[in-house]
Each structure stands twice: as C-alpha cells, then as structure tokens.
C-alpha atoms as a PDB file:
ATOM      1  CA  UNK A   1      17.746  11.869 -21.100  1.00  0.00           C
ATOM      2  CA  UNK A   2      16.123  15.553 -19.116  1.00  0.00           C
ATOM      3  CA  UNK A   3      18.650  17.380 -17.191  1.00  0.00           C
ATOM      4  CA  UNK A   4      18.338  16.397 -14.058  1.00  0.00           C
ATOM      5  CA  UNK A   5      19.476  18.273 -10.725  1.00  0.00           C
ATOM      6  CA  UNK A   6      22.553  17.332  -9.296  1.00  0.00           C
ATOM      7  CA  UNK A   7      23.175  15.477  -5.948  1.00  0.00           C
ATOM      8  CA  UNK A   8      24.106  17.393  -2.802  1.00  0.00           C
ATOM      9  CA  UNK A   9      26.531  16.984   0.068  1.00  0.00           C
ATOM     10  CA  UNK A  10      26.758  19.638   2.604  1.00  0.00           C
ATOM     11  CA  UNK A  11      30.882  19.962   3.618  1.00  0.00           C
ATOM     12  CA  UNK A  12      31.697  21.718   5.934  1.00  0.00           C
ATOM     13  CA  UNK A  13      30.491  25.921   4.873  1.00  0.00           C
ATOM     14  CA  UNK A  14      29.676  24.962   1.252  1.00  0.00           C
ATOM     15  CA  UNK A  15      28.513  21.913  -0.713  1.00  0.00           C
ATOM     16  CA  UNK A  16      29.943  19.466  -3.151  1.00  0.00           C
ATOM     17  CA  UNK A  17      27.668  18.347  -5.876  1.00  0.00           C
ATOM     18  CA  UNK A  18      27.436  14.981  -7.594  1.00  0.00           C
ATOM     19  CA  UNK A  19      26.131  13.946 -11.392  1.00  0.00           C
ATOM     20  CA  UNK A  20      23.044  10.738 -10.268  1.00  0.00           C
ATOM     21  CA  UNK A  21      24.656   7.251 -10.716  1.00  0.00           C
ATOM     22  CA  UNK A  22      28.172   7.965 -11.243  1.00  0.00           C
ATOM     23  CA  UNK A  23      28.993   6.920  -7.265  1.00  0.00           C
ATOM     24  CA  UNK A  24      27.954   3.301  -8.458  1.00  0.00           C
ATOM     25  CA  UNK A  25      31.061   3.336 -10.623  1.00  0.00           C
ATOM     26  CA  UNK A  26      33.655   1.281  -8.492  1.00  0.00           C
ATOM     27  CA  UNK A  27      36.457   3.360  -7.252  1.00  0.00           C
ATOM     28  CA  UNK A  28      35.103   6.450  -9.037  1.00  0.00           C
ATOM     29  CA  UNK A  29      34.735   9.541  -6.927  1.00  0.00           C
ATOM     30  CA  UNK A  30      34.119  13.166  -8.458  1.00  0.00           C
ATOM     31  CA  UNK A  31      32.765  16.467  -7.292  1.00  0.00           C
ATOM     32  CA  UNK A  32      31.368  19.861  -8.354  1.00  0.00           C
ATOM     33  CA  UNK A  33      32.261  22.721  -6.026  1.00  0.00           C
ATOM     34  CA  UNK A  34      29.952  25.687  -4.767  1.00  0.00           C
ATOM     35  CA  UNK A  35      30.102  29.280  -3.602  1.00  0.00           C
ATOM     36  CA  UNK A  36      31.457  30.259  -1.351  1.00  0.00           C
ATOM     37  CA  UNK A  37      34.338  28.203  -2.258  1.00  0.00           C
ATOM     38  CA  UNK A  38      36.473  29.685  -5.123  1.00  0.00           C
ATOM     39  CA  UNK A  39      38.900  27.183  -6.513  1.00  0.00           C
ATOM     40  CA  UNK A  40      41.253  29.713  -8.501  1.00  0.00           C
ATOM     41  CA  UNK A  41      44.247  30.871  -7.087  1.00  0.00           C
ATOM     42  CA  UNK A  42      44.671  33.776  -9.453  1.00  0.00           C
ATOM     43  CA  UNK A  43      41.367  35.415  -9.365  1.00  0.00           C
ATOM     44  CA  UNK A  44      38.265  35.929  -7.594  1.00  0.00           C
ATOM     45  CA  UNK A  45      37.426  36.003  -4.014  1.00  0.00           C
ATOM     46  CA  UNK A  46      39.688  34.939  -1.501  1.00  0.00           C
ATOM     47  CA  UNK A  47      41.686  33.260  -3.928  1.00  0.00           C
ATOM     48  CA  UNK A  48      44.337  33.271  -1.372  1.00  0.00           C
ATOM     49  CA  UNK A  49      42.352  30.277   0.330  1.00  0.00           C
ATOM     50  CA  UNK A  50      41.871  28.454  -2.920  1.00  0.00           C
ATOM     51  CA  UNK A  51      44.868  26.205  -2.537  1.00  0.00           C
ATOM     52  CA  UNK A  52      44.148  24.895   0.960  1.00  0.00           C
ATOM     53  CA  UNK A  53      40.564  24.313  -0.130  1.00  0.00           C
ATOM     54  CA  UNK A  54      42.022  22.075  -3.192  1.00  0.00           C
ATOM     55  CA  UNK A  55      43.707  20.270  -0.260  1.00  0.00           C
ATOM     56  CA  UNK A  56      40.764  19.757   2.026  1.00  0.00           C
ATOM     57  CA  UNK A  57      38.088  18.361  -0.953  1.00  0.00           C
ATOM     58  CA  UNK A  58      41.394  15.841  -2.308  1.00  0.00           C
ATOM     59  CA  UNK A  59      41.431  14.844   1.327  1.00  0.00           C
ATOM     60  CA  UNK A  60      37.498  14.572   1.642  1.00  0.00           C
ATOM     61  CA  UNK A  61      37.673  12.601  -1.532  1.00  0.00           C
ATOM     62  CA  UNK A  62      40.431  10.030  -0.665  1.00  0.00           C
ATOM     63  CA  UNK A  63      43.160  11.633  -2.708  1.00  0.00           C
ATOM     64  CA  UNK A  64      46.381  12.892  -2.422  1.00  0.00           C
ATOM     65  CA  UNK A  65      46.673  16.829  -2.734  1.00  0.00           C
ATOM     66  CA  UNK A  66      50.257  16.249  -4.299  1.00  0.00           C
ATOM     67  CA  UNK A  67      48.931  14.079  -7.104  1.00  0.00           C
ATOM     68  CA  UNK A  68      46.136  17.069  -8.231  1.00  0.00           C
ATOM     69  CA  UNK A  69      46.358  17.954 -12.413  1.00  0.00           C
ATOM     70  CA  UNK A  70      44.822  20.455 -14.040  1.00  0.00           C
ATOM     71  CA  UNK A  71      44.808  22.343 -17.534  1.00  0.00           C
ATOM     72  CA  UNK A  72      45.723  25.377 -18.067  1.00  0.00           C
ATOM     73  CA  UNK A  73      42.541  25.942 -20.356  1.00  0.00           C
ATOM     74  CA  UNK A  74      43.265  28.315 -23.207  1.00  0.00           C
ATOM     75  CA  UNK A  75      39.293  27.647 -24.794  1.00  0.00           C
ATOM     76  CA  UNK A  76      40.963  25.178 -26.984  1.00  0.00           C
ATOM     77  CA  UNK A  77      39.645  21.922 -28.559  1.00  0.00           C
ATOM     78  CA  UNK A  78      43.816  20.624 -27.503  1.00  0.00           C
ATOM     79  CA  UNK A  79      42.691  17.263 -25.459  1.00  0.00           C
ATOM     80  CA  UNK A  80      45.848  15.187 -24.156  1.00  0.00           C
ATOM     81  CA  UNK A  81      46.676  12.086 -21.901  1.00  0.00           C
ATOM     82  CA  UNK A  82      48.373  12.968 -18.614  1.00  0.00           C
ATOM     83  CA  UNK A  83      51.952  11.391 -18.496  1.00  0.00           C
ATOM     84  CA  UNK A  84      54.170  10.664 -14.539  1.00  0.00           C
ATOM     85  CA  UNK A  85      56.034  13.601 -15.475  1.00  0.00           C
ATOM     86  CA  UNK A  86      52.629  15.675 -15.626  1.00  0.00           C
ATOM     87  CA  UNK A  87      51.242  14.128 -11.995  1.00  0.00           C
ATOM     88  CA  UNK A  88      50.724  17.398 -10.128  1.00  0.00           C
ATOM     89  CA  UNK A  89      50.745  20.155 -12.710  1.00  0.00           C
ATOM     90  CA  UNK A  90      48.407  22.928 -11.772  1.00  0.00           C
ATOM     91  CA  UNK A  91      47.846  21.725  -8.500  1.00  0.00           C
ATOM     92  CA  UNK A  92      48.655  25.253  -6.857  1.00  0.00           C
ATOM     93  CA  UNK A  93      48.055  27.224  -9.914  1.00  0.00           C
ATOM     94  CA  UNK A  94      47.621  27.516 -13.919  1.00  0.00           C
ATOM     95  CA  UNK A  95      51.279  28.937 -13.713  1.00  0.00           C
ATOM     96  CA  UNK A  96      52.175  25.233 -14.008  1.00  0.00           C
ATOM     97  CA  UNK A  97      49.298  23.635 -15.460  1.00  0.00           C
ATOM     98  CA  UNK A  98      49.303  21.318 -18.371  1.00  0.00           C
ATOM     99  CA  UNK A  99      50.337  23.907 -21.031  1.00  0.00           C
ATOM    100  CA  UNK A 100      47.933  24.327 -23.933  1.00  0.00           C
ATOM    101  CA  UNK A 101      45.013  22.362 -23.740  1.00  0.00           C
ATOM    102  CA  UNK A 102      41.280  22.292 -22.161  1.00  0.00           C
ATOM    103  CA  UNK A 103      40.989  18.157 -21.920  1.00  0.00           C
ATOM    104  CA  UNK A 104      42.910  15.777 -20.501  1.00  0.00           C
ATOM    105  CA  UNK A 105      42.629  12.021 -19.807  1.00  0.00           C
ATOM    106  CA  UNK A 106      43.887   9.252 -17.440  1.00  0.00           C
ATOM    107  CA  UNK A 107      44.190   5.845 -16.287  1.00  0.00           C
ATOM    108  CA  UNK A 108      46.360   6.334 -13.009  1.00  0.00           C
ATOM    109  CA  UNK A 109      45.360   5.325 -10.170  1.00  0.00           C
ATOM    110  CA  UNK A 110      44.952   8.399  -7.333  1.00  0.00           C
ATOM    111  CA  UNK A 111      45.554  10.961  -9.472  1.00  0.00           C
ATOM    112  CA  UNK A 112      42.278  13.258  -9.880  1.00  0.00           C
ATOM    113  CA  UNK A 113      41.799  15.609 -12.518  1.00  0.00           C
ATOM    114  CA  UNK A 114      40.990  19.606 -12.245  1.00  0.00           C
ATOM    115  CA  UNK A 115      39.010  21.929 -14.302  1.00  0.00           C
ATOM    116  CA  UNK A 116      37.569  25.173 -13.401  1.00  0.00           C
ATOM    117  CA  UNK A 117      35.069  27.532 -14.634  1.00  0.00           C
ATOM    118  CA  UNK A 118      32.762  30.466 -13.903  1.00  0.00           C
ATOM    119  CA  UNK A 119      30.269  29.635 -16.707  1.00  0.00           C
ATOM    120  CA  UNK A 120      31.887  27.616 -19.496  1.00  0.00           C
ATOM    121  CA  UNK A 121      30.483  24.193 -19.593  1.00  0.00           C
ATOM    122  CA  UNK A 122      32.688  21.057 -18.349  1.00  0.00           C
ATOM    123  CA  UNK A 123      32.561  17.352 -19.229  1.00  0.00           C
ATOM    124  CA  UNK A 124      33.274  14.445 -17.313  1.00  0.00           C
ATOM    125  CA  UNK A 125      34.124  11.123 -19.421  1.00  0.00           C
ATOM    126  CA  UNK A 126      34.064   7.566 -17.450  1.00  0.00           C
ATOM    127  CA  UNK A 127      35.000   4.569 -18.487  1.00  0.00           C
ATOM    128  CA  UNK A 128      34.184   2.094 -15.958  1.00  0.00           C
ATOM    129  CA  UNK A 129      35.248  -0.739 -17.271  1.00  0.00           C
ATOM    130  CA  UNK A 130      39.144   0.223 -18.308  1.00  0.00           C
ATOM    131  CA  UNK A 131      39.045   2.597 -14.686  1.00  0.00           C
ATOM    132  CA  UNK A 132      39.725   5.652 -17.143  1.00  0.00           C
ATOM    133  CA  UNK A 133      38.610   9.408 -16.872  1.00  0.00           C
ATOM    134  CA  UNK A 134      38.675  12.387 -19.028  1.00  0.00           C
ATOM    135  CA  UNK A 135      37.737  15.664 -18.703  1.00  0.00           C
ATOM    136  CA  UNK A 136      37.118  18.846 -20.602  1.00  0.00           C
ATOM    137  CA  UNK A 137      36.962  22.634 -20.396  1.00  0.00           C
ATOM    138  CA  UNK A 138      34.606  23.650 -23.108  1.00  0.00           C
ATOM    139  CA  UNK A 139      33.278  27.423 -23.722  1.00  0.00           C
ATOM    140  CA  UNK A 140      32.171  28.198 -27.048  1.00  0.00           C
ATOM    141  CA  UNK A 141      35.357  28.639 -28.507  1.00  0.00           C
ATOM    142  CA  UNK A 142      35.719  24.989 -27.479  1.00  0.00           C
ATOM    143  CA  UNK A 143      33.063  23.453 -28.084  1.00  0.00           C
ATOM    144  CA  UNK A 144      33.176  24.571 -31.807  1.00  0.00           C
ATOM    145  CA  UNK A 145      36.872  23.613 -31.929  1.00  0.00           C
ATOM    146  CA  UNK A 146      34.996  19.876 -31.164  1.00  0.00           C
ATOM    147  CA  UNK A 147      36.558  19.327 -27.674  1.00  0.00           C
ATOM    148  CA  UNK A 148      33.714  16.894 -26.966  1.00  0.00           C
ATOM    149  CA  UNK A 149      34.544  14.694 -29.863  1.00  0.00           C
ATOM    150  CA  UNK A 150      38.290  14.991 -28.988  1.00  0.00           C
ATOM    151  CA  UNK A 151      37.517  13.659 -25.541  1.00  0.00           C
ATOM    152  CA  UNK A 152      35.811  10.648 -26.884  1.00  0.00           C
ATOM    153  CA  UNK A 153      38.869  10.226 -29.162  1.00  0.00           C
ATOM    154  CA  UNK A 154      41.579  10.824 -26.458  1.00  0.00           C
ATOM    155  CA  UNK A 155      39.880   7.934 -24.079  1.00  0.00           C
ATOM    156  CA  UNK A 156      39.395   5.524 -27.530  1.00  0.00           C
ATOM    157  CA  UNK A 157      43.082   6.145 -28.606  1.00  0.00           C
ATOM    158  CA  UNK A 158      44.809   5.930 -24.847  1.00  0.00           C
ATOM    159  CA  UNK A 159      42.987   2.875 -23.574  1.00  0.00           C
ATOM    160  CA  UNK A 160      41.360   1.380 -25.968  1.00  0.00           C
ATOM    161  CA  UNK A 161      37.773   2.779 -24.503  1.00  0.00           C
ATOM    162  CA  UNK A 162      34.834   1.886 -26.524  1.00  0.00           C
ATOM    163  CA  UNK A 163      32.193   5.110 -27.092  1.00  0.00           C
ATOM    164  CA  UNK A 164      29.960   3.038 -26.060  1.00  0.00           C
ATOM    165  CA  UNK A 165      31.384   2.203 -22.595  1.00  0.00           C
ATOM    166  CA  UNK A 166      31.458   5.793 -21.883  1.00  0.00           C
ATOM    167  CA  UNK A 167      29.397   7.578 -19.391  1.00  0.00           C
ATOM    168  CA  UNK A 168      29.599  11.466 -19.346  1.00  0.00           C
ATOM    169  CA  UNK A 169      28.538  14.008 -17.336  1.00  0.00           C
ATOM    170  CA  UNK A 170      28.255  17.782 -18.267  1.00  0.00           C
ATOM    171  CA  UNK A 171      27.884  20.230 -15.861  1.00  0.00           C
ATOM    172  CA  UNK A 172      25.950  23.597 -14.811  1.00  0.00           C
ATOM    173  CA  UNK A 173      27.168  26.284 -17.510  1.00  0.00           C
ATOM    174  CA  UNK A 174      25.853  29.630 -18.638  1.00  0.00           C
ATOM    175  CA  UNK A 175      22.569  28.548 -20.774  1.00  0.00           C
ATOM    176  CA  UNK A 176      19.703  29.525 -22.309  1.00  0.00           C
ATOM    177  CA  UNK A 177      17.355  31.859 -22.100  1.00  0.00           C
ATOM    178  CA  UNK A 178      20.426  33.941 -20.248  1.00  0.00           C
ATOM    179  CA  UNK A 179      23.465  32.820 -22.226  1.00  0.00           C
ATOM    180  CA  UNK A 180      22.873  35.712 -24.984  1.00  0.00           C
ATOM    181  CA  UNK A 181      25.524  35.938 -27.949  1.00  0.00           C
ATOM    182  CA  UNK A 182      26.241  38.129 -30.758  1.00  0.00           C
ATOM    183  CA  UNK A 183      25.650  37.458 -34.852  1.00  0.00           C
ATOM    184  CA  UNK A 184      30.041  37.044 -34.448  1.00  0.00           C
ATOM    185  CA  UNK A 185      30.016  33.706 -32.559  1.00  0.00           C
ATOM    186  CA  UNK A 186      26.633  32.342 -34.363  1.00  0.00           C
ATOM    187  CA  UNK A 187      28.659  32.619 -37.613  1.00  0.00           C
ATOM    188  CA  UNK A 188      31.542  30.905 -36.548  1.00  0.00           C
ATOM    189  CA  UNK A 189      29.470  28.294 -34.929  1.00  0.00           C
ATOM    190  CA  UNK A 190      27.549  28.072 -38.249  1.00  0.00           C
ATOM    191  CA  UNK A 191      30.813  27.415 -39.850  1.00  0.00           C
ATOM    192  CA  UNK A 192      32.313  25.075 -38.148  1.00  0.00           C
ATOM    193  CA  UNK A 193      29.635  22.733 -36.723  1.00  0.00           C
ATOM    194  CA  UNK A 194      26.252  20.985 -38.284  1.00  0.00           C
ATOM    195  CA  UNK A 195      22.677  22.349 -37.453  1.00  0.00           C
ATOM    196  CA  UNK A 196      24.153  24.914 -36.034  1.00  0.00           C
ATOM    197  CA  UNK A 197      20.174  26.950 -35.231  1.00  0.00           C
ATOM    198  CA  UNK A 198      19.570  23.711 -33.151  1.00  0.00           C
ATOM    199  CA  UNK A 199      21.564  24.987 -30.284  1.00  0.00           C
ATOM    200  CA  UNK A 200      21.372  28.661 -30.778  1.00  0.00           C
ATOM    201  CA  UNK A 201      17.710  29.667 -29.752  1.00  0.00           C
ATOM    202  CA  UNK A 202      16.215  33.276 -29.951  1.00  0.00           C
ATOM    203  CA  UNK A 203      15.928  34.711 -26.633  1.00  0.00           C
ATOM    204  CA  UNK A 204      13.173  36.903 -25.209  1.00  0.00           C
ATOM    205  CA  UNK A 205      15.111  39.826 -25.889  1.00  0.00           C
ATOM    206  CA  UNK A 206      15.940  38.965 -29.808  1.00  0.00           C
ATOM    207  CA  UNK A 207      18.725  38.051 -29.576  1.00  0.00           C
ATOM    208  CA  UNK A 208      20.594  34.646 -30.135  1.00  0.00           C
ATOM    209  CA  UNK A 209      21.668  32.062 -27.183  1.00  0.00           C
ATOM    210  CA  UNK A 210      24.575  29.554 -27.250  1.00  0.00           C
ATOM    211  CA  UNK A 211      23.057  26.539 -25.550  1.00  0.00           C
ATOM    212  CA  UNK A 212      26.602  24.829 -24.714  1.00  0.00           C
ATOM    213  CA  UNK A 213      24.740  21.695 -23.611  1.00  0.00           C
ATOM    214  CA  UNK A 214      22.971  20.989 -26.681  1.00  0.00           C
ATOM    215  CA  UNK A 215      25.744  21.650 -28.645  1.00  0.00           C
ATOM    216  CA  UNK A 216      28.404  19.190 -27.013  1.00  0.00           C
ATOM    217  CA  UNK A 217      25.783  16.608 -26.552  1.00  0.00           C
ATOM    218  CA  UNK A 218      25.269  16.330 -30.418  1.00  0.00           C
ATOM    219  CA  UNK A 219      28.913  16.148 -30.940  1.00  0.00           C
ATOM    220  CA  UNK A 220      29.340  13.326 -28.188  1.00  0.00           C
ATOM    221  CA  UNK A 221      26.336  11.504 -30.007  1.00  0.00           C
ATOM    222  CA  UNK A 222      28.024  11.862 -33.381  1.00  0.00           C
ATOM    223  CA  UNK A 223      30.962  10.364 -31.352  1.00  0.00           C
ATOM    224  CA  UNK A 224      29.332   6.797 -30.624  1.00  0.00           C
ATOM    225  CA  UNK A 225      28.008   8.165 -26.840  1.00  0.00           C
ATOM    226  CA  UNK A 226      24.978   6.558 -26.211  1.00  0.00           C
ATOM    227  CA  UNK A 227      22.188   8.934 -25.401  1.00  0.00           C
ATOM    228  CA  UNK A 228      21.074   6.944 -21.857  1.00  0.00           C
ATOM    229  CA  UNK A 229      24.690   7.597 -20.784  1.00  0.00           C
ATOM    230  CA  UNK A 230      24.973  11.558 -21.282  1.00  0.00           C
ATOM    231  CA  UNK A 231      23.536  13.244 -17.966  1.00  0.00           C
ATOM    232  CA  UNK A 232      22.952  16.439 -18.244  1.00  0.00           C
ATOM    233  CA  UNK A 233      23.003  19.288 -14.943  1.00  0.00           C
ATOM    234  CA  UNK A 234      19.921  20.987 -15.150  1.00  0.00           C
ATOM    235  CA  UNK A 235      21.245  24.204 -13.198  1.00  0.00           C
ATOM    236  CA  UNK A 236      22.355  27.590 -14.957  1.00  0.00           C
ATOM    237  CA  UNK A 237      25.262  29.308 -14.150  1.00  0.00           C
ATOM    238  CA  UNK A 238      23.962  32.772 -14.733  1.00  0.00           C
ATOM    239  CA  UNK A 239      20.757  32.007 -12.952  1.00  0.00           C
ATOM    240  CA  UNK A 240      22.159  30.141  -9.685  1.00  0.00           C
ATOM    241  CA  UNK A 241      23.752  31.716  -7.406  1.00  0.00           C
ATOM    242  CA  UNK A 242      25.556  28.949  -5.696  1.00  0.00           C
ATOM    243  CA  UNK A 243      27.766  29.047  -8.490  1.00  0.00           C
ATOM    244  CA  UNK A 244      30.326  32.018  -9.972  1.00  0.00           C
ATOM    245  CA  UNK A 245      29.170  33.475 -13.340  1.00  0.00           C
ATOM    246  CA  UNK A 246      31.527  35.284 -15.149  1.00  0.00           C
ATOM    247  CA  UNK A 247      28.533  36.991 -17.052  1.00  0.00           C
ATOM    248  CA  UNK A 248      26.806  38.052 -13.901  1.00  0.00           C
ATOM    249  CA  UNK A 249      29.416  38.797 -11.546  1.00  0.00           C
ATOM    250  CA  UNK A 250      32.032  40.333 -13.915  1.00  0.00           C
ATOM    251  CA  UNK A 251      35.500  39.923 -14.511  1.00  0.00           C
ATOM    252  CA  UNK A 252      36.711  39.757 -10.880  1.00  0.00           C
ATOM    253  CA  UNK A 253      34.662  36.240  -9.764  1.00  0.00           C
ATOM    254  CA  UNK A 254      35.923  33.320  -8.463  1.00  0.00           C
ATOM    255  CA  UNK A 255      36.103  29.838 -10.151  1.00  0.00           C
ATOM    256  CA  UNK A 256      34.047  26.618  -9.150  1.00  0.00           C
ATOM    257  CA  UNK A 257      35.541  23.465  -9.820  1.00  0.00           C
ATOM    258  CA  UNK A 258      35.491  19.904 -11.009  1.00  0.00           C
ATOM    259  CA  UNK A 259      37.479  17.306  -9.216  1.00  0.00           C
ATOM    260  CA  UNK A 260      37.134  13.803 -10.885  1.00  0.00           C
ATOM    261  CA  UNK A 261      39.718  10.600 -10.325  1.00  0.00           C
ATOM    262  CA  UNK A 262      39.287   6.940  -9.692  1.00  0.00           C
ATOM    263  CA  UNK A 263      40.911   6.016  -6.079  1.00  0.00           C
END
C-alpha cells in the first residue's frame, strides 16, 4: 500500500496522531505524539514536563499511568515479551526501562507500551484477534540486526499470532531524499540484509540514503506480513517540523513518542 498521512487529533497545545483503520480494532487504542510535547525525561526540551505529559495522554487514552512500559532502546534487534514483574518499567524514565532491548510484546490487558524517537523509525504490531501488541524501536543499527522480523517472531512465539493476522504500522522516521548515510553503514547493510541498493537510494547530493521504511517493510514481508496490512506514515522526520529530528535539531532535541495498548 502508498504511505498515507496519518490521522489527527488536536489535545489540548499539541496533537496526537493515529495510523487509518487501526481505531476499528476493538479495544485497541494507540497514539503518535507531536512537538511541542517531548516525551523524554532525560533530554530535550522541557524534559522536566515529560513525565506529567506521559500521565495526561495514558489518561486521555483510558490507561493507567502506573501500568506504562517502555524499552530502554540500545539500537538492538533484542525483542522480548513483557512479564507482571516488568508492568511499569520506564514509565518515568529509561533509568528503569526494560534493560537491553528495542521490542517488546504483550497480551495484558491495560498495560500500554512506550517507545520514543527523534528520527529512528518505530513499528506497531496488532493482532486483533489474540488482543496482542508489539512494538519496536528500529534505527539502522536495528533494522539490520532484523528487529522487524524479530517482532513478527516474538508475537508468533508468545501467543500463538499468525503473520498473517498481523496488522503493522510504521511510523514518520528520518527518510529519503534527507536521510543521507555514509559508504560505513551501506556496507554493513549490504552484509547483513538482501537487496540491500533497494532501500539505499542516491540522493541529490551523491550520496547514499537509508530508507528505514523500505527496508523493514521487506523484512516484515519475508516474515509472512501481508502487504494490505503494512501502513506506512508518509511524513519525514527531518522534513516536518511537528516532529523532533535528531539530524536537524542536533543532539539536544526532545523525543516524540508512541503509546500503543489494548484497554
């Protein structure tokens, strides 16, 4: 399917954004946070306010704050199923995160998942029928590590998902013609994943692009994903402003945020 552009709610100074259809899933509520809004308590601006601002959208989306889990996201492939004793983790900071991994997956009830970036790509896994969710951190270092595939496996092992059944959503990352890369990271892509060129296009300056979208949507193909169920974002990181870029803004940006969990 095209990237398409992502739904919009105004709340209160900022807006949440939505992937099309997934509100039809019963239960299923998710959303993509916007500037101003930064959702990391350990960097960017007024990351002071990023906890209380967790609280309010858990609120706004029927959850409870306390129940919040996150990764700690190390730009792994490490993908892992949320336990009771893990309920929580990360909810006011990576300090307690789930250690060592960029994915993670659940069946619980009112417990939404967490991942943040400020250009790396994130996917959102669904399985409507078995009420499960995954989701994954994946910047180039983890998207050749195969994070998307070890999403797909992750649901498939933990409850019994069938690729299939799965409906994923990846979101607004860095991406070509902006998302430029040096001859270091095309090798290593070229190494470790097949038809590699496909996703890394020449941009107008000369130089190669990693187009993270491509790239993880071959992988969740090769997986058993079936292509009418991948939606893509349309929207660039780099190139809209309503979200924080790490490669336009510089090192001291804030984090948007994905917040996905069946009620």
């Amino acid at each position: 399917m095209p990237p398409q552009s992502l739904l919009i709610e105004p709340f209160e100074d900022t807006q949440l954004l939505r992937f099309p259809g997934f509100d039809a899933f019963p239960g299923f509520v998710h959303a993509i946070t916007t500037r101003p809004w930064n959702m990391a308590p350990h960097r960017g601006p007024e990351a002071d306010r990023a906890v209380e601002r967790r609280r309010r959208i858990c609120a706004h989306l029927g959850f409870d704050f306390d129940n919040l889990t996150a990764a700690d996201q190390i730009h792994s492939g490490h993908v892992v199923r949320i336990g009771h004793g893990d309920v929580g983790a990360g909810r006011f900071g990576r300090d307690t995160a789930v250690k060592f991994v960029d994915g993670l997956v659940s069946d619980m009830p009112g417990v939404p998942l967490l991942q943040l970036s400020a250009d790396c790509l994130l996917i959102l896994a669904v399985d409507p029928a078995r009420r499960a969710v995954g989701t994954a951190h994946a910047s180039w270092r983890g998207t050749v590590a195969q994070i998307a595939s070890n999403l797909v496996r992750a649901m498939v092992a933990s409850f019994a998902s069938r690729p299939a059944d799965l409906h994923i959503g990846l979101a607004p990352c860095a991406s070509p013609p902006r998302y430029e890369v040096g001859d270091d990271v095309c090798r290593i892509a070229r190494e470790m994943l097949p038809a590699a060129d496909s996703f890394l296009p020449v941009a107008p300056s000369g130089r190669r692009c990693f187009d993270l979208k491509q790239a993880n949507t071959q992988a969740l193909l090769a997986a058993g994903i079936r292509p009418d169920r991948i939606t893509t974002a349309a929207e660039c990181t780099m190139a809209d402003e309503r979200f924080y870029s790490h490669r336009r803004d510089g090192e001291a940006t804030g984090r948007f945020a994905l917040f996905a969990g069946f009620r």
